[in-house]
Protein backbone atom coordinates (compact mmCIF):
# COMPACT_ATOMS: atom_id res chain seq x y z
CA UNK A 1 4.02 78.74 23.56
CA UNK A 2 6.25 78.26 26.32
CA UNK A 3 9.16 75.84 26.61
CA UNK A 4 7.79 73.14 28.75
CA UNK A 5 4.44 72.61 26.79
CA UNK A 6 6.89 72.53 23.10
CA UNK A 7 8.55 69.63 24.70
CA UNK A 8 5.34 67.75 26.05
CA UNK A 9 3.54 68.60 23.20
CA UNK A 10 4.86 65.97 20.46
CA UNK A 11 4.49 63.03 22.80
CA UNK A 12 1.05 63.71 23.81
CA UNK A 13 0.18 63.89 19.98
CA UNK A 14 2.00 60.85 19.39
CA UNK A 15 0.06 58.86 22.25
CA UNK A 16 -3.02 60.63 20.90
CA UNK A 17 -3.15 59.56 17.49
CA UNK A 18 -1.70 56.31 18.06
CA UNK A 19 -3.95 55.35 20.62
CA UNK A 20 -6.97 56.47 18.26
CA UNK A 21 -5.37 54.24 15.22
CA UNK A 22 -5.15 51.26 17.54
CA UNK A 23 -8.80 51.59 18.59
CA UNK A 24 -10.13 52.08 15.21
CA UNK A 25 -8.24 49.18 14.10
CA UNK A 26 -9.23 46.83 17.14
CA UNK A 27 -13.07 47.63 16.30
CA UNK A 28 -12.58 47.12 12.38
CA UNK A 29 -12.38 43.67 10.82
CA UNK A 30 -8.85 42.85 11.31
CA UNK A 31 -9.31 43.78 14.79
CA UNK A 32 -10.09 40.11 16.70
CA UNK A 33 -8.92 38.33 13.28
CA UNK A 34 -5.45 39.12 12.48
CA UNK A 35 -4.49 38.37 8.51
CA UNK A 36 -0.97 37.19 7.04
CA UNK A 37 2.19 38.27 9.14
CA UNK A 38 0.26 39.17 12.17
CA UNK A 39 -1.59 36.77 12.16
CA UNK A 40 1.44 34.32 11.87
CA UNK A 41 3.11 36.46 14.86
CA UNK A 42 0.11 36.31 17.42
CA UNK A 43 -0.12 32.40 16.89
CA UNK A 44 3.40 31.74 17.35
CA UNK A 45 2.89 34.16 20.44
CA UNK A 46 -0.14 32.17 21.84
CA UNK A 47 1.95 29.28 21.63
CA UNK A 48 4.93 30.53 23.66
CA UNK A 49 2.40 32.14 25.98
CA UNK A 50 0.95 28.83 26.55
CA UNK A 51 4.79 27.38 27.38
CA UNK A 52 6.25 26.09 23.73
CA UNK A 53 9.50 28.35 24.50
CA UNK A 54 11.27 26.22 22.23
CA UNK A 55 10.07 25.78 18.67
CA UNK A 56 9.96 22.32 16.67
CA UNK A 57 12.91 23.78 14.47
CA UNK A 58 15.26 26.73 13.33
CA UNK A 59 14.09 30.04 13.49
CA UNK A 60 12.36 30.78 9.82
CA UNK A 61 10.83 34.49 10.78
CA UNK A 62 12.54 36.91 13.05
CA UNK A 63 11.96 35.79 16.95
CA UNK A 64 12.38 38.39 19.05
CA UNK A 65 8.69 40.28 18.90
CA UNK A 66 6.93 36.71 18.91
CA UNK A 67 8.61 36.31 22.35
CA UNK A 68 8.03 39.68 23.55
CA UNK A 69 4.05 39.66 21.74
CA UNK A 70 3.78 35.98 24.36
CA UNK A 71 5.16 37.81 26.97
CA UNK A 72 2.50 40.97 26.78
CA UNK A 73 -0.43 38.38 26.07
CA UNK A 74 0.35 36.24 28.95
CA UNK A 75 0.08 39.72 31.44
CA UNK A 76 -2.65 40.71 30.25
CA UNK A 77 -4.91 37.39 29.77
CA UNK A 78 -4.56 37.14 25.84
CA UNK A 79 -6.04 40.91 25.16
CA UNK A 80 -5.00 41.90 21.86
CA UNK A 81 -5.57 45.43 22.43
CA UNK A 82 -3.45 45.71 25.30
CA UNK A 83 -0.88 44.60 23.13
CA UNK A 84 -1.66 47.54 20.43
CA UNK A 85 -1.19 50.02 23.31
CA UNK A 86 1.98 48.57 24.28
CA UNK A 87 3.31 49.60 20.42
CA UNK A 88 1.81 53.07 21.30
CA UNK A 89 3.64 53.28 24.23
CA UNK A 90 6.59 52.70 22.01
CA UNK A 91 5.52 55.23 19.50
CA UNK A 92 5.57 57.89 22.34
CA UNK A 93 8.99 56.65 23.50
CA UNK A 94 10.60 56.68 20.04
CA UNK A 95 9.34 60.53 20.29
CA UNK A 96 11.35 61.32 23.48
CA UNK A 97 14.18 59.09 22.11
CA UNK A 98 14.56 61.06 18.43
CA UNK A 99 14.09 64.03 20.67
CA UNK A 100 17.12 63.45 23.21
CA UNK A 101 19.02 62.30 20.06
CA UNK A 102 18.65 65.36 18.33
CA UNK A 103 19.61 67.47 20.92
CA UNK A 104 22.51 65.60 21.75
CA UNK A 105 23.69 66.50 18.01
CA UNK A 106 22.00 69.62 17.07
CA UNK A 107 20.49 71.47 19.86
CA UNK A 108 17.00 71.92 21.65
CA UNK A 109 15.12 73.96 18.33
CA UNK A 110 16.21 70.84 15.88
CA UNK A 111 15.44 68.40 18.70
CA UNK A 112 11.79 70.17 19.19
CA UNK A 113 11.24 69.78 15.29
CA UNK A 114 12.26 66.31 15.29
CA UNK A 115 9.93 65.52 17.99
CA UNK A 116 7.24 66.75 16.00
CA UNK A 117 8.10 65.05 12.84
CA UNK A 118 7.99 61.85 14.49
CA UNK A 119 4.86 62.47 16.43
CA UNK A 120 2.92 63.43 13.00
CA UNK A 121 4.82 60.80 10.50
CA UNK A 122 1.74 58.83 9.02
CA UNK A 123 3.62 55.66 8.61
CA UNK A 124 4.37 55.46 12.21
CA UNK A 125 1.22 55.86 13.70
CA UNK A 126 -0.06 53.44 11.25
CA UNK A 127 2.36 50.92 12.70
CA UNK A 128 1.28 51.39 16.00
CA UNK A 129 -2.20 49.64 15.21
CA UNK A 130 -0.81 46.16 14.49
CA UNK A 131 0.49 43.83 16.56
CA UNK A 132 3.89 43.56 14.04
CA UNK A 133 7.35 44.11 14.97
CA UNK A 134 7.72 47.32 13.16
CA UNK A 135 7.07 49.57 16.60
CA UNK A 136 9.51 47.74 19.01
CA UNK A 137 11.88 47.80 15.29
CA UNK A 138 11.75 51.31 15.37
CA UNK A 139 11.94 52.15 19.11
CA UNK A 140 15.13 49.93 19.25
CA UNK A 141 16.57 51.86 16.23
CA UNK A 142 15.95 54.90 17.81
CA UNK A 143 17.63 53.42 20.99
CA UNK A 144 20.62 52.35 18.79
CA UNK A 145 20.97 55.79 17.63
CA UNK A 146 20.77 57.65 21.44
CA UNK A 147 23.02 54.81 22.62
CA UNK A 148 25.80 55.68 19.77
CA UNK A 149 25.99 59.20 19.90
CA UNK A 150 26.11 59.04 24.09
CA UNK A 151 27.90 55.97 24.02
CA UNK A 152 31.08 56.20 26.29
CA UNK A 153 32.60 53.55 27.44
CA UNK A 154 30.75 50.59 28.92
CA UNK A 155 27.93 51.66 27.32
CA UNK A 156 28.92 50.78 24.06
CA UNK A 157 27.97 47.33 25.10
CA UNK A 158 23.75 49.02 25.68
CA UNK A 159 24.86 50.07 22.03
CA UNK A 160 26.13 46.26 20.67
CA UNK A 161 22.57 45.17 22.61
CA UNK A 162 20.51 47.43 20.91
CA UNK A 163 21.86 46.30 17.15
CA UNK A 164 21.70 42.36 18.35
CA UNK A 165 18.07 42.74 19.22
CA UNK A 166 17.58 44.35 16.26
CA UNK A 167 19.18 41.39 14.38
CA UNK A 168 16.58 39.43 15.84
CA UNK A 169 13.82 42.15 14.78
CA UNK A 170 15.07 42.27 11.15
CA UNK A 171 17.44 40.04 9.56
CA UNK A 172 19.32 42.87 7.62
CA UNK A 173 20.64 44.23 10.73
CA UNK A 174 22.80 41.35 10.73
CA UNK A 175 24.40 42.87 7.97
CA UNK A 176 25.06 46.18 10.31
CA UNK A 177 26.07 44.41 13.03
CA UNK A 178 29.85 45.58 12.53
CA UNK A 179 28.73 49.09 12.84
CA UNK A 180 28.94 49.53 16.40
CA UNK A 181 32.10 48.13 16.85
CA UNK A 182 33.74 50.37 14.11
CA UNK A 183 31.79 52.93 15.87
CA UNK A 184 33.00 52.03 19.02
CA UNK A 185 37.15 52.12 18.43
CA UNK A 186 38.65 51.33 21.94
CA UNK A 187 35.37 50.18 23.16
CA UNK A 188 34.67 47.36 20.72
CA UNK A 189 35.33 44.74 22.96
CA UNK A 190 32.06 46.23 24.95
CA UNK A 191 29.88 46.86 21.82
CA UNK A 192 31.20 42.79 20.86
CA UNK A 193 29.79 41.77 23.90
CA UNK A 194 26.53 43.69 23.95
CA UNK A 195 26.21 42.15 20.28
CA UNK A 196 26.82 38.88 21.16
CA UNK A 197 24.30 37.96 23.93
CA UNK A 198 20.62 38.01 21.97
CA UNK A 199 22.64 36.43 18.83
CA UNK A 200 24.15 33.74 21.41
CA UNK A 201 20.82 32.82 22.77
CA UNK A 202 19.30 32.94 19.24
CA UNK A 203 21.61 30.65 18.57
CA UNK A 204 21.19 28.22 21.08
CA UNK A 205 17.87 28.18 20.11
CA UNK A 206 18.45 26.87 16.79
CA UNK A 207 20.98 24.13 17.97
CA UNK A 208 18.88 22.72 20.37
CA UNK A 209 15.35 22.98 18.26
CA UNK A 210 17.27 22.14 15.01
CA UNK A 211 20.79 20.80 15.18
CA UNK A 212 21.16 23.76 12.95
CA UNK A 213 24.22 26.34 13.40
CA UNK A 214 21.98 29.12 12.21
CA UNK A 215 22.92 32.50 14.06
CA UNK A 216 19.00 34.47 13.55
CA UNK A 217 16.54 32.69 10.60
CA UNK A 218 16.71 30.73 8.08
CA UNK A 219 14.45 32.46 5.42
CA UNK A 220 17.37 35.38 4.90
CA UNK A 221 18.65 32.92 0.73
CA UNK A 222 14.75 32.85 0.10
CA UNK A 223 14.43 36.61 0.68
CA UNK A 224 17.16 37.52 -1.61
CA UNK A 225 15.81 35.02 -4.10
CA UNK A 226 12.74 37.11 -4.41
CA UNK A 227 14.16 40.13 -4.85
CA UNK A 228 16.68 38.89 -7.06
CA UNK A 229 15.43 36.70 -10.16
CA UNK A 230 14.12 36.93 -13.48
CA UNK A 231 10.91 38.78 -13.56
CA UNK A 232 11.24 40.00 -10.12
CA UNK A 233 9.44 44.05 -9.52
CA UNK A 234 11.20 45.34 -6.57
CA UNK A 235 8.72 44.27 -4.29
CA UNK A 236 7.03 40.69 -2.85
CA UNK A 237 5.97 38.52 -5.74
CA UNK A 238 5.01 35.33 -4.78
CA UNK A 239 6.44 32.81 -6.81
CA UNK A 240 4.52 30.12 -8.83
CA UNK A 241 5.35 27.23 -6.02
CA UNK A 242 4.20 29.17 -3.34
CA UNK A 243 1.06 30.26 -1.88
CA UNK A 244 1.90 33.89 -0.10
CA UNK A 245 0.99 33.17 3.53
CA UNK A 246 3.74 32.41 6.39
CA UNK A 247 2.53 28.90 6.76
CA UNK A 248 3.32 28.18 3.02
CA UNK A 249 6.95 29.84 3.41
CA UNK A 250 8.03 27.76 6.18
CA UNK A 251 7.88 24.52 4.14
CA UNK A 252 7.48 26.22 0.09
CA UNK A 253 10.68 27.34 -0.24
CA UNK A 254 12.37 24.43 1.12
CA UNK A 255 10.23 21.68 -0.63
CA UNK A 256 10.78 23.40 -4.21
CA UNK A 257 14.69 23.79 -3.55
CA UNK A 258 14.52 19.41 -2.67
CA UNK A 259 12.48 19.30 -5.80
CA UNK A 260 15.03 20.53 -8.02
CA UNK A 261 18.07 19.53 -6.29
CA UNK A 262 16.46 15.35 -5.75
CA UNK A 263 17.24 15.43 -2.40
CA UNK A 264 16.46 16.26 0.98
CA UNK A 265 17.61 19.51 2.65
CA UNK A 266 17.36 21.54 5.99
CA UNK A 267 16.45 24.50 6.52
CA UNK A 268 19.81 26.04 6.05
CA UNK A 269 20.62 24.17 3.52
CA UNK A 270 17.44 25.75 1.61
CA UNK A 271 18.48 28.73 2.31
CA UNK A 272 22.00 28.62 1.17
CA UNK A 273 20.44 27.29 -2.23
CA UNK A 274 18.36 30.18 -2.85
CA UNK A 275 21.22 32.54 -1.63
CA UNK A 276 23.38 31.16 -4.77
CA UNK A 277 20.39 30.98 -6.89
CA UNK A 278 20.17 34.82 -6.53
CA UNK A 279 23.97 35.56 -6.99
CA UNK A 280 23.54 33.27 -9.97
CA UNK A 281 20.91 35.77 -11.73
CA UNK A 282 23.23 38.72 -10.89
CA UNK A 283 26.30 36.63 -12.05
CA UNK A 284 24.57 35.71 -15.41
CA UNK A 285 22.18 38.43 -15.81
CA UNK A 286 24.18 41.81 -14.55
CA UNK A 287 22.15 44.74 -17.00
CA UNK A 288 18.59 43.25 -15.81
CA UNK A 289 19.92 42.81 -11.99
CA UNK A 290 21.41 47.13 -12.37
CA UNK A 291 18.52 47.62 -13.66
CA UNK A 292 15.92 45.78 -11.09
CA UNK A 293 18.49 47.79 -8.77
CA UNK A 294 17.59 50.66 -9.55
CA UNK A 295 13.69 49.84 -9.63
CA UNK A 296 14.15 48.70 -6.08
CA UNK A 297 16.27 52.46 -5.04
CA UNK A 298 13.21 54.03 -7.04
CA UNK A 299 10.18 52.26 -4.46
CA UNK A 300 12.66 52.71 -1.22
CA UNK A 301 12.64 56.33 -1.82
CA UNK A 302 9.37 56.62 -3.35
CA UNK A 303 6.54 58.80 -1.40
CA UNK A 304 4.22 55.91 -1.94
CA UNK A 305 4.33 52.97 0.82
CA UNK A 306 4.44 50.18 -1.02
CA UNK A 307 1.79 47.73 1.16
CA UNK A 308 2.53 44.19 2.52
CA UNK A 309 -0.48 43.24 4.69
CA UNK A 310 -2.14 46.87 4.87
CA UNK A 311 -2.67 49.29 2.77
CA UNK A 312 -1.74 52.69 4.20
CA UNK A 313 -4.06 54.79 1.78
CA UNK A 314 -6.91 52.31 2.25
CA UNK A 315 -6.53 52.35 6.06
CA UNK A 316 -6.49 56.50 6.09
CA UNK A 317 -9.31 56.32 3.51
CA UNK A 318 -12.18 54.22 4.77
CA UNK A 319 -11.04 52.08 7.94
CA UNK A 320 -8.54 54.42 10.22
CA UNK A 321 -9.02 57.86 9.46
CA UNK A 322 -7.47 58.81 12.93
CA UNK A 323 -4.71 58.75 10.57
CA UNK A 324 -4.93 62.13 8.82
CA UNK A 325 -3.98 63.41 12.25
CA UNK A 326 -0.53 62.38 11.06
CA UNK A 327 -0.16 64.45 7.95
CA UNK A 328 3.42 63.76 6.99
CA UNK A 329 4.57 61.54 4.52
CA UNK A 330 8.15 60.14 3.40
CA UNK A 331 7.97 62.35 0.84
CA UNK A 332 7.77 65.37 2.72
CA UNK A 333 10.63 64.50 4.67
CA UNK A 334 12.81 62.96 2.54
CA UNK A 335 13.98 65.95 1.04
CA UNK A 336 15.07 67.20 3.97
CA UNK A 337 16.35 64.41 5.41
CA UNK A 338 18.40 64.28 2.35
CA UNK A 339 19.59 67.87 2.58
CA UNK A 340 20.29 66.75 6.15
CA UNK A 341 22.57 63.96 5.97
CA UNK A 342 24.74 65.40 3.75
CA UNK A 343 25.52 68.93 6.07
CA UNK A 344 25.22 65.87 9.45
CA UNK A 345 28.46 64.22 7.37
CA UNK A 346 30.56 67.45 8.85
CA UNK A 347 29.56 66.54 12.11
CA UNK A 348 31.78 63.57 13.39
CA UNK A 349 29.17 62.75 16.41
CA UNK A 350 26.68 62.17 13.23
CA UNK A 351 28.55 60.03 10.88
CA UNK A 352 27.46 56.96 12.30
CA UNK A 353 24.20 57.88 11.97
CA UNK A 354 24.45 59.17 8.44
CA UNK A 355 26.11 54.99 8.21
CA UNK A 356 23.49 53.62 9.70
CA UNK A 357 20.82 55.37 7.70
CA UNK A 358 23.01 54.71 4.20
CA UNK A 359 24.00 51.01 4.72
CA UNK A 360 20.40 50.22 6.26
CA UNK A 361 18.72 51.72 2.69
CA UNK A 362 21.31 49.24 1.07
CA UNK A 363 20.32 46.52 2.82
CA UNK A 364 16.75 46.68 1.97
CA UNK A 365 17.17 47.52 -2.00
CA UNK A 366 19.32 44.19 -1.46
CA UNK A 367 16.60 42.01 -0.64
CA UNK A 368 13.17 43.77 -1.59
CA UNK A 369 10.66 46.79 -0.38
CA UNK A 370 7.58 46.87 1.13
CA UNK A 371 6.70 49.92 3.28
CA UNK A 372 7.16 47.85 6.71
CA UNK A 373 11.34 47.05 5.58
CA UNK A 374 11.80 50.49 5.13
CA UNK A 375 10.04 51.84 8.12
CA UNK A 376 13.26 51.51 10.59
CA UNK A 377 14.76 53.96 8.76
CA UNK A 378 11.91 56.86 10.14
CA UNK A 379 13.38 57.98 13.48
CA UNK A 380 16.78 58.70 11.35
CA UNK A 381 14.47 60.12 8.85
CA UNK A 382 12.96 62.42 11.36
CA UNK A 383 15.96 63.39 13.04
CA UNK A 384 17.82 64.71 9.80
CA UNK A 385 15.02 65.98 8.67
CA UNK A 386 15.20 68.38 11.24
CA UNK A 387 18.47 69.19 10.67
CA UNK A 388 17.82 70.00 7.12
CA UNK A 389 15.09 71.92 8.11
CA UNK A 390 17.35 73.64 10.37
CA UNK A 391 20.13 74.00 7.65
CA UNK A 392 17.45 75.86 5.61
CA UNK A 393 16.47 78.50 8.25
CA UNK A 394 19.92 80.45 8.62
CA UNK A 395 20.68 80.44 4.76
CA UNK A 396 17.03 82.14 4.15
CA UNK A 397 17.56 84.76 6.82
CA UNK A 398 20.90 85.52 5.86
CA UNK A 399 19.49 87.06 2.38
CA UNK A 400 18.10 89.91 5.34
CA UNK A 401 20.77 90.17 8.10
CA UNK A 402 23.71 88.74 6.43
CA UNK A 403 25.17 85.06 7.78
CA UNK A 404 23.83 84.66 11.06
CA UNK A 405 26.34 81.82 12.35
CA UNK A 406 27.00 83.35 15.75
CA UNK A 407 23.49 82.95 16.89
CA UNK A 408 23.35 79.07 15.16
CA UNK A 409 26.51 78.08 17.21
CA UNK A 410 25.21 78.96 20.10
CA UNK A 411 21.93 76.38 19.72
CA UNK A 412 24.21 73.39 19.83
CA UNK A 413 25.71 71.80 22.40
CA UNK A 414 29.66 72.89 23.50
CA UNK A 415 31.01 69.71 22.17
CA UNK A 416 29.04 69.43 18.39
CA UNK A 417 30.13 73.54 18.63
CA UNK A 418 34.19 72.64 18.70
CA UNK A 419 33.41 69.94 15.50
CA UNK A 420 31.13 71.23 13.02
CA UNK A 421 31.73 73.94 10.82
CA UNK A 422 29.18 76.38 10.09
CA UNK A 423 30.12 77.50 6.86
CA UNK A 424 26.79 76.39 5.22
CA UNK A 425 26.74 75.72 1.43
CA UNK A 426 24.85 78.79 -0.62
CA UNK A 427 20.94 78.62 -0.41
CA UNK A 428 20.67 77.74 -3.84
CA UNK A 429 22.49 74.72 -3.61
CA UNK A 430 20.70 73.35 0.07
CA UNK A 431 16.95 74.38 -2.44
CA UNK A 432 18.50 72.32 -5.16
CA UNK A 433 19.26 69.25 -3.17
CA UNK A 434 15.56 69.51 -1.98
CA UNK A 435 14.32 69.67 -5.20
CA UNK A 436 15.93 66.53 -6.21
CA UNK A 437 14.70 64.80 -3.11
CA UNK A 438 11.18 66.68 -3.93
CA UNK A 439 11.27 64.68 -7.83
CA UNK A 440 13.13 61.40 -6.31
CA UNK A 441 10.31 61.10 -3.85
CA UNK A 442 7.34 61.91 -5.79
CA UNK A 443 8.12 60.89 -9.04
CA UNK A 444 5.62 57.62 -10.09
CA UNK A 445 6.53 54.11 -10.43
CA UNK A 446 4.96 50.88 -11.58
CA UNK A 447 3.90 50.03 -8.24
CA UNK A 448 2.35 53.64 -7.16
CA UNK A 449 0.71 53.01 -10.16
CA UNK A 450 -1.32 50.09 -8.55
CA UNK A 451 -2.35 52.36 -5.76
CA UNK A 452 -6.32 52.11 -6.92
CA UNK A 453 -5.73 47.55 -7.09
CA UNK A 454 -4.30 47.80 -3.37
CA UNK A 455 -6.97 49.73 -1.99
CA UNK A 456 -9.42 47.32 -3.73
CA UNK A 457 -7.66 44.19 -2.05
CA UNK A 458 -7.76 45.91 1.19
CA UNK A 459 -10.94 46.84 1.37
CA UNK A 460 -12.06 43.50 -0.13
CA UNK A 461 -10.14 41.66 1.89
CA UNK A 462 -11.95 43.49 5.05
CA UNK A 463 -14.97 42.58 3.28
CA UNK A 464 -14.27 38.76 3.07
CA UNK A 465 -13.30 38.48 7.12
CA UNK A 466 -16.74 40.42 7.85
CA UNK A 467 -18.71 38.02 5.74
CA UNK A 468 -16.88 35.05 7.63
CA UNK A 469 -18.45 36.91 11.11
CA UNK A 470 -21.42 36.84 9.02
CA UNK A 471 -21.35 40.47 9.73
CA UNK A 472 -23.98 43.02 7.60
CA UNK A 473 -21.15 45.27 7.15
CA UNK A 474 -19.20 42.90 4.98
CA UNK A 475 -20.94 44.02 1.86
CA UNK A 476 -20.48 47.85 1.85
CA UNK A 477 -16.69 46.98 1.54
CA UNK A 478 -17.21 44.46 -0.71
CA UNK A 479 -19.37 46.62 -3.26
CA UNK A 480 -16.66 49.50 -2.12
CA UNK A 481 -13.75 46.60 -3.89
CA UNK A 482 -15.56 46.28 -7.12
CA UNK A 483 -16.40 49.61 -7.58
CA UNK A 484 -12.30 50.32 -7.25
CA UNK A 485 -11.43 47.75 -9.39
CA UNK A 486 -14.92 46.31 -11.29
CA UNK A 487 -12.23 44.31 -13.71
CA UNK A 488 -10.04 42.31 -11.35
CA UNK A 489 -12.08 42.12 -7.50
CA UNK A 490 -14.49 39.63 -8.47
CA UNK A 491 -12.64 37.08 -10.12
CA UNK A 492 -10.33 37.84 -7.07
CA UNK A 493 -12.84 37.25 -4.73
CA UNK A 494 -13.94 33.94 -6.36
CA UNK A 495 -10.72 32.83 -6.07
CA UNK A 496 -9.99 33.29 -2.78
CA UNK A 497 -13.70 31.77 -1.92
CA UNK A 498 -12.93 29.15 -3.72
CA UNK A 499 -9.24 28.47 -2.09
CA UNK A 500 -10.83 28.88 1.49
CA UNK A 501 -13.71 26.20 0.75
CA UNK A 502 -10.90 23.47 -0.35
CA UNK A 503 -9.19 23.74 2.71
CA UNK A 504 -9.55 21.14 5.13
């Protein structure tokens, strides 16, 4: 296949299949009627489409895609599919972005390979059908990580922008924000400024809605409360004095923290409280927090994607199956990507990276794991997948032809040439690595286990908003719900019917 069509080839896929995923979602029943976080997001939206730019209070969710969700609605007269293929458009530019990245690092054949593991990564495309922040997450990650390897000079600053937006994407980023300013050396003053603009506005925001000094949110001490108490599984469990919906957050939280402290708090001051209450539990508690630790490393490396408000293996199953025409899975990948990052290490252009991907993990197993938290972490996925890919190719046809590094060197670019050292480690240590990404990654856990109870909810849940549309379909996917789960759907089902009627 020549050149040319290689390079076109992985963005057309990706614009493909996401633009089938977004149109099988927009006709399904989540389509006009949003559920949970999106739901929460496209409200918000509506409002700052309809001129609320400033909110009643601090921020308590991340801002940036409600603002940028208002802005899309308002072009296009409130159309929520426009909106999905805006997050396709971002799934095709994450492509070219993991592409140029790659190339900048490795050369054109890894860069070509990377393409295509983005384009065909399930878990992307599946983003791409919901009007979330993951897509404009992930294209600004993969911006953050063109931006720092080309980064010279003044445009560290494009750099410090990219993790600042980011900060207001996802609230662990704050944690990275030093990164590009280590990154940067010299240039920090340029990456500090890019950094500081969306976190300056953010929190000028929060003054003037609040009186608050909060820099992004103010949910960040309830987050790490829930992954970090007694009890807690590794991922979301709502808590006895709270109902699991974003409208119950926003006042739950703070009203139980009052409750037991007798007196009235802020926002900030709620958070702050559950912040200690979590460092308490590690502080008293140090085997069971290791231990939940580990259960958390366990899901964020895990094959299975751990749902929040969609299921990915219910979606693929019954209600997007435009999906299977992105085969791979983190599973798949990860083993490269592992074998990757550690041979990208001896490449000084690709240690920030190999930071960034590390320290972002952290920050997730800090707080808790769903497959949406993790997601960011695909277009570095992708590209050192590639590389691992790539690190697996020479050692294989060196058993035939001896070591073949002449021919390697000369696929990279002149200045990754002078830095990395192609002395790659034996083959049977690069298959060995794999195979412990291979059992990491596919070994079960308590909440794979559950795969069979998450389909159920989805489906049942997709059941419940047909039957409010009073449409016929509703009961195929209810009957499809009991028949997954006969012992738990019903009296789930009852509940939730019985929830909806006492509400006002």
């Amino acid at each position: 296949m020549p050149q040319r069509a290689l390079r076109v080839l992985p963005h057309l896929w990706a614009t493909l299949t996401g633009t089938a995923v977004a149109l099988e979602i927009q006709a399904g029943p989540f389509g006009t009627r949003p559920i949970v976080d999106e739901r929460m997001y496209v409200e918000w939206a509506r409002r700052i489409a309809h001129g609320e730019l400033l909110g009643p209070d601090v921020f308590f969710f991340d801002p940036l895609w409600a603002y940028v969700l208002a802005a899309l609605l308002f072009l296009t007269h409130g159309s929520l599919l426009a909106c999905r293929l805006f997050c396709v458009a971002l799934f095709a530019g994450t492509v070219e972005l993991v592409y140029r990245t790659a190339r900048e690092l490795f050369g054109e054949r890894t860069a070509l390979l990377a393409a295509a593991f983005t384009a065909l990564f399930g878990p992307l495309a599946f983003a791409t059908g919901f009007l979330l922040k993951e897509p404009l997450t992930v294209h600004l990650v993969a911006w953050a990580m063109y931006l720092t390897v080309r980064a010279e000079q003044r445009r560290w600053a494009l750099s410090g922008l990219a993790f600042g937006l980011l900060a207001l994407l996802r609230g662990n980023f704050l944690l990275l924000a030093p990164l590009p300013l280590v990154a940067a050396r010299r240039h920090a003053g340029w990456a500090a400024l890019g950094l500081a603009l969306p976190l300056a506005l953010s929190l000028a925001h929060n003054l003037a809605a609040g009186g608050q000094p909060v820099i992004t949110t103010a949910h960040g001490g309830a987050n790490f409360w829930l992954g970090n108490h007694a009890g807690a599984s590794g991922t979301y469990d709502a808590p006895d004095f709270l109902v699991a919906r974003p409208s119950e957050e926003l006042t739950g939280f703070k009203a139980e923290a009052e409750r037991r402290l007798s007196r009235p708090l802020t926002h900030a001051e709620s958070s702050r409280y559950w912040l200690t209450e979590g460092l308490r539990f590690w502080a008293g508690h140090p085997g069971e927090a290791l231990a939940l630790t580990f259960s958390k490393v366990r899901l964020l490396l895990s094959d299975y994607e751990v749902p929040d408000n969609y299921a990915f293996t219910c979606f693929r199953g019954w209600l997007a199956p435009a999906l299977w025409l992105a085969p791979l899975s983190w599973g798949l990948l990860f083993p490269l990507a592992l074998l990757g990052l550690v041979r990208g290490w001896s490449l000084e252009r690709a240690r920030p990276l190999v930071v960034l991907a590390v320290l972002y993990g952290a920050s997730v197993v800090a707080f808790f794991v769903f497959d949406r938290y993790r997601l960011p972490l695909a277009p570095l996925l992708c590209l050192f997948a590639a590389h691992g890919m790539a690190m697996l190719r020479p050692s294989a046809s060196s058993l035939a032809r001896g070591t073949n590094a002449e021919e390697n060197r000369r696929e990279l670019p002149d200045e990754p040439r002078r830095q990395f050292s192609f002395a790659f480690v034996p083959r049977s240590r690069e298959l060995a690595l794999v195979g412990v990404g291979l059992l990491v990654a596919f070994t079960p856990t308590a909440i794979s286990a559950q795969r069979t109870w998450h389909e159920a909810q989805c489906l049942g849940t997709a059941g419940l908003q047909l039957q409010h549309d009073r449409d016929p379909a509703a009961q195929r996917w209810l009957d499809e719900a009991t028949r997954l789960a006969p012992d738990t759907w019903p009296a789930e089902m009852k509940r939730r019917l019985e929830r909806a009627a006492a509400q006002p």
